[in-house]
Every structure is written in C-alpha cells, then in structure tokens.
N, C-alpha and C. Protein backbone atom coordinates (compact mmCIF):
# COMPACT_ATOMS: atom_id res chain seq x y z
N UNK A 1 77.82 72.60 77.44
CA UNK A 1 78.59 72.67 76.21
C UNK A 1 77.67 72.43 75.03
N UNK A 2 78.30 72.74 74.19
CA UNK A 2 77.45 72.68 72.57
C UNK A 2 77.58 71.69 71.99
N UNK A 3 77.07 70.82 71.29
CA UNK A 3 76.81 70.02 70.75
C UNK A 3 76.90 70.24 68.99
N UNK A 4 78.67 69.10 68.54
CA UNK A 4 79.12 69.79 67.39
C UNK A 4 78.37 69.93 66.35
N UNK A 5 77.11 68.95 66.13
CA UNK A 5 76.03 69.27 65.24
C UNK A 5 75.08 70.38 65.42
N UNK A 6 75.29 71.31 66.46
CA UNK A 6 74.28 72.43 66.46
C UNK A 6 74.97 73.87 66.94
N UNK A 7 76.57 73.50 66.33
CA UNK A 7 77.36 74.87 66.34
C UNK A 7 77.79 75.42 65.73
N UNK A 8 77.05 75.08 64.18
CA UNK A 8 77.63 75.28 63.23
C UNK A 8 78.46 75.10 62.39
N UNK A 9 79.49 74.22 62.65
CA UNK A 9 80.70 73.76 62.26
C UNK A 9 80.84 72.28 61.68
N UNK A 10 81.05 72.02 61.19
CA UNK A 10 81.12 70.44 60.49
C UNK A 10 82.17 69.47 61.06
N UNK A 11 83.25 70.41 61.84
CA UNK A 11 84.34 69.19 62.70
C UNK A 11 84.58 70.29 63.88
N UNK A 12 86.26 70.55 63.87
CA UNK A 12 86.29 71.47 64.89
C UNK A 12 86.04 73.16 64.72
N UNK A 13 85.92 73.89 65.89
CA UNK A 13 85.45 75.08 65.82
C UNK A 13 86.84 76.27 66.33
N UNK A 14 87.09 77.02 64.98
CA UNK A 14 88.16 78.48 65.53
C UNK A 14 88.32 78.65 66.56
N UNK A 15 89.36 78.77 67.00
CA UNK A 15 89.68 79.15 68.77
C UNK A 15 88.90 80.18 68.88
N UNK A 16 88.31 80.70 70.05
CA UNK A 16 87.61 81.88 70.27
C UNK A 16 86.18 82.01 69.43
N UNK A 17 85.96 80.45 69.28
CA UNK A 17 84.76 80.90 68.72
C UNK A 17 83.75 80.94 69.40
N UNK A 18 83.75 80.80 71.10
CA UNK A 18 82.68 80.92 71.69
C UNK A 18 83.17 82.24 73.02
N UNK A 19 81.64 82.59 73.76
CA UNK A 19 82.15 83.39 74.55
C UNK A 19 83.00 82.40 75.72
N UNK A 20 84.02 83.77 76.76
CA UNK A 20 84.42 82.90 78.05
C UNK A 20 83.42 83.21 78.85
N UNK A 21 84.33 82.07 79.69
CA UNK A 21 83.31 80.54 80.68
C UNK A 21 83.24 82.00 82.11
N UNK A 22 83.07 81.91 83.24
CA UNK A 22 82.71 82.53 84.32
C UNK A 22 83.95 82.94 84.94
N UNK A 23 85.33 82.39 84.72
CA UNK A 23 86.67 82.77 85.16
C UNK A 23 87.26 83.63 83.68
N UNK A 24 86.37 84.02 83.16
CA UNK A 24 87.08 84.56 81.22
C UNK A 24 88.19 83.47 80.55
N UNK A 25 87.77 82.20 80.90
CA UNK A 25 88.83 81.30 79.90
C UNK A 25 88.32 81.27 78.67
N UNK A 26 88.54 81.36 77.69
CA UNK A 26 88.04 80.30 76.41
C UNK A 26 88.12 78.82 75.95
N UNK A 27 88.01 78.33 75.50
CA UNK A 27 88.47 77.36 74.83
C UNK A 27 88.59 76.35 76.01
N UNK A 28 88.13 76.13 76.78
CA UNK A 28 88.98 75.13 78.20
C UNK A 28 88.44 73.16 77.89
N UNK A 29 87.39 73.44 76.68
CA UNK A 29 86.34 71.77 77.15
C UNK A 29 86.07 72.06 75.71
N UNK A 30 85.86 70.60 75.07
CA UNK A 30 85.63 70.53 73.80
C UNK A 30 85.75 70.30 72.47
N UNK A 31 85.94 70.63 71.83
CA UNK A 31 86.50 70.59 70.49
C UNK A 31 87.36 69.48 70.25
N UNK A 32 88.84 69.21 70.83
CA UNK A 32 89.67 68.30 70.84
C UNK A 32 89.78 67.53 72.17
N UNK A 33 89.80 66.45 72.25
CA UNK A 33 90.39 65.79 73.43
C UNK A 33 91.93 66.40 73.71
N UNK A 34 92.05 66.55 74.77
CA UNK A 34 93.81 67.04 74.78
C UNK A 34 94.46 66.16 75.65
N UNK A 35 96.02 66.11 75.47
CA UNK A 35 96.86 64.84 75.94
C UNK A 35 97.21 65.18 77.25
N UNK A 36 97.31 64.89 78.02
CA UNK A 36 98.16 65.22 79.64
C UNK A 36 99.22 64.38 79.75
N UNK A 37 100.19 64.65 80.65
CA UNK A 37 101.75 63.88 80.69
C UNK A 37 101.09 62.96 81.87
N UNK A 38 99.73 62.53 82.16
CA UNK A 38 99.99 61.28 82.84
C UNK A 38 99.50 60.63 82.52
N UNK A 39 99.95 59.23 82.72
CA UNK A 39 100.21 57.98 82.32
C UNK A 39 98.38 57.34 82.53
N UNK A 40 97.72 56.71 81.57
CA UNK A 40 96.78 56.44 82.29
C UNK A 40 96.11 54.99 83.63
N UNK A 41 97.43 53.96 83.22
CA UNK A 41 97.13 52.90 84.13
C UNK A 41 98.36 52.56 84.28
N UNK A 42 98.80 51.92 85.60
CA UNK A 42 100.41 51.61 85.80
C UNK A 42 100.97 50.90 85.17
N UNK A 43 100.48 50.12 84.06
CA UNK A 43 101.12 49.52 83.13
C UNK A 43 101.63 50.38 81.76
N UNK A 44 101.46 51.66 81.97
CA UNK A 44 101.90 52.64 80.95
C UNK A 44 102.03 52.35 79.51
N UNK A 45 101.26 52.39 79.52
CA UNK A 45 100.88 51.81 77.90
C UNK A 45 99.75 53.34 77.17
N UNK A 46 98.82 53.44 77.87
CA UNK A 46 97.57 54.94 77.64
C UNK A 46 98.41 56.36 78.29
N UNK A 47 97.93 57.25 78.04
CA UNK A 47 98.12 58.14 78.49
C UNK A 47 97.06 58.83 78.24
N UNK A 48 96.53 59.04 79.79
CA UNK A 48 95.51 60.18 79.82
C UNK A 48 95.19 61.52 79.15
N UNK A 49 93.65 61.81 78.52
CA UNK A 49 93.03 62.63 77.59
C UNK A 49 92.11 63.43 78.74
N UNK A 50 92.10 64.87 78.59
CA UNK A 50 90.71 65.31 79.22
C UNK A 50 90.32 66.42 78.26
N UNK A 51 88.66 66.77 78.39
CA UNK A 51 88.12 67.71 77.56
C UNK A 51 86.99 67.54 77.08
N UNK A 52 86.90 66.12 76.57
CA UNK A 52 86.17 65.63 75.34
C UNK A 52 86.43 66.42 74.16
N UNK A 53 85.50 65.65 73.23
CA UNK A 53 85.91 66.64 71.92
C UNK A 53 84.52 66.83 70.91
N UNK A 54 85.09 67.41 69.82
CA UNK A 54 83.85 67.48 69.05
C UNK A 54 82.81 65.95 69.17
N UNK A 55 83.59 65.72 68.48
CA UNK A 55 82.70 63.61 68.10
C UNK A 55 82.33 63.51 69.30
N UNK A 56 82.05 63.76 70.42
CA UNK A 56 80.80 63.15 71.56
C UNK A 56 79.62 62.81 71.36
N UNK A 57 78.98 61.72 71.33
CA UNK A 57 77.53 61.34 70.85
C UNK A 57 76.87 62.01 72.31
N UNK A 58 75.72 62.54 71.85
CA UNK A 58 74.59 62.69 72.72
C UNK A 58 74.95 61.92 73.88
N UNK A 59 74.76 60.65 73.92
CA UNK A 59 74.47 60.06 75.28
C UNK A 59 75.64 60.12 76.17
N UNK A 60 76.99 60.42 75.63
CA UNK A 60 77.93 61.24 76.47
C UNK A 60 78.83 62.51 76.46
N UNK A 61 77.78 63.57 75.74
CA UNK A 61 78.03 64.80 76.21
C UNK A 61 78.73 65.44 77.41
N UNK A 62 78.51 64.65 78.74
CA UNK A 62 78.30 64.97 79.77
C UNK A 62 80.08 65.36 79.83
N UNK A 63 80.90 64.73 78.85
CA UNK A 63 82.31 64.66 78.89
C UNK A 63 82.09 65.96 78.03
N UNK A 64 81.61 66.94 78.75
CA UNK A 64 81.99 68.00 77.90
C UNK A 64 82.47 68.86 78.81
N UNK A 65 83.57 68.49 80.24
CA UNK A 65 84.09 69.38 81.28
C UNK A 65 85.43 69.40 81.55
N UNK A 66 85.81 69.88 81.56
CA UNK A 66 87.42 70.48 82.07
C UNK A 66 87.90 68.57 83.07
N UNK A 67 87.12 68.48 84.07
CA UNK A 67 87.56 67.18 84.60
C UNK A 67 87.24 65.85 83.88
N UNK A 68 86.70 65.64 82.60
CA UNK A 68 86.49 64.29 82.04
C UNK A 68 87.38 63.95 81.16
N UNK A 69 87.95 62.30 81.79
CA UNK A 69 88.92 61.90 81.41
C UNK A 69 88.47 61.09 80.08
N UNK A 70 89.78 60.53 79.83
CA UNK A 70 89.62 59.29 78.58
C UNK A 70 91.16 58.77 78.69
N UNK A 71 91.22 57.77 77.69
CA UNK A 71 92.67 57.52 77.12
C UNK A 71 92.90 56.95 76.21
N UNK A 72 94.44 56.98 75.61
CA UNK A 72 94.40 56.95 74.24
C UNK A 72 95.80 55.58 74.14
N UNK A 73 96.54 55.52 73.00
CA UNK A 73 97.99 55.18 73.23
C UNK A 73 98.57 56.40 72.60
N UNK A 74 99.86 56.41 73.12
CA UNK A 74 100.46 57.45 72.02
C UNK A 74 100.70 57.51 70.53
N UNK A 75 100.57 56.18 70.24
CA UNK A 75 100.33 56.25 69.03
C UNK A 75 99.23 55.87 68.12
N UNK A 76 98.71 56.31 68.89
CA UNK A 76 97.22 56.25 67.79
C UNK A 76 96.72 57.96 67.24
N UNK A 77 97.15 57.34 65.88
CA UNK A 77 96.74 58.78 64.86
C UNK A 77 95.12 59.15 64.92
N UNK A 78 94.45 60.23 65.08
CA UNK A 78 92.81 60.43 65.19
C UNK A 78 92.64 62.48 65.08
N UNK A 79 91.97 62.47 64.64
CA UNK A 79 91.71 64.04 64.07
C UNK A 79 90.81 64.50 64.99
N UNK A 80 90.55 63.78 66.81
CA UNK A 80 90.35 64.81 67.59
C UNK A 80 90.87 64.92 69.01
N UNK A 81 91.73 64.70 68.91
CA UNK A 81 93.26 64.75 69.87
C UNK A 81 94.46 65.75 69.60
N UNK A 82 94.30 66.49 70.60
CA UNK A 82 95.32 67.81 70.34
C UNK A 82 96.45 67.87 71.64
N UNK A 83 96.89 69.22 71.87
CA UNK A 83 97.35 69.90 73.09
C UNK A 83 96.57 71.39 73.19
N UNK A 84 96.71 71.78 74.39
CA UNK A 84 95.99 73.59 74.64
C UNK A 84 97.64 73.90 74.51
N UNK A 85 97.21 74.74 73.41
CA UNK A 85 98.27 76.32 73.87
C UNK A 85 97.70 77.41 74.73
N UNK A 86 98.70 77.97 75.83
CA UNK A 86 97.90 78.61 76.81
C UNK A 86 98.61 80.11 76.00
N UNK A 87 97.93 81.56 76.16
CA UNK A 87 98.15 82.63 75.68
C UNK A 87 97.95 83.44 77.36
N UNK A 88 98.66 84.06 77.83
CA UNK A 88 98.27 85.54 79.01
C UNK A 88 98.21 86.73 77.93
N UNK A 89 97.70 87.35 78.00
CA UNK A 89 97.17 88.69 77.15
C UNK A 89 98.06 89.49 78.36
C-alpha cells in the first residue's frame, strides 16, 4: 500500500484513485478505517475497525490489509473512520 505522504493527496484519496488489486477490487485497504458490526471485546463497549487508513505512521503501515484490525467506540468522532459502499457494475 501507499503511503499517504507519497500519494499525492494531503488526507484522503477519490475512490478509484488507484489501480485494482489482483481480484479487480478497488478501494478494499486504506484510506479510511471502516466500521464492522462486530463487537470488539465481550464487554461491548469497541467495535471493531479493519483497513487502516490514511494517518498510518511508517512503523505501522503493515495495517495496510484487508485483515488488519483496530477499534474504536461508537462514539468517537475522527475524520478517518468510514463504511465501504460496495457497487457490482
């Protein structure tokens, strides 16, 4: 994955702004952390994030894959936490 200081972009990047991945997805890792409907510890308080997002420092890039988690609360307001809208052409 790209690294948001060397993609040109100053925060997040236009959908489709890169080529697709080896299955033709776009957009799948990156840019925004995105929310999932599960819960992240049984005390339900977090709810699990995967993606990573732009703001990744260098030393954990590595959260730049479809399987890397995080978590958040639901209410915590932050400008890189989204949802995927999925499109079939």
């Amino acid at each position: 994955a790209e690294n948001a200081l060397d993609d040109g972009w100053l925060g997040t990047s236009p959908v489709g702004s890169y080529e697709p991945n080896g299955f033709g997805l776009v957009d799948v890792a990156g840019n925004v952390w995105e929310w999932t409907s599960d819960w992240w510890d049984e005390r339900a308080k977090a709810r699990a994030m995967r993606g990573g997002s732009y703001l990744c420092h260098d030393s954990y890039c590595n959260r730049y894959r479809v399987g890397a988690r995080s978590s958040n609360t639901p209410d915590t307001p932050t400008g890189n936490l989204g949802f995927r809208v999925a499109w079939d052409r």
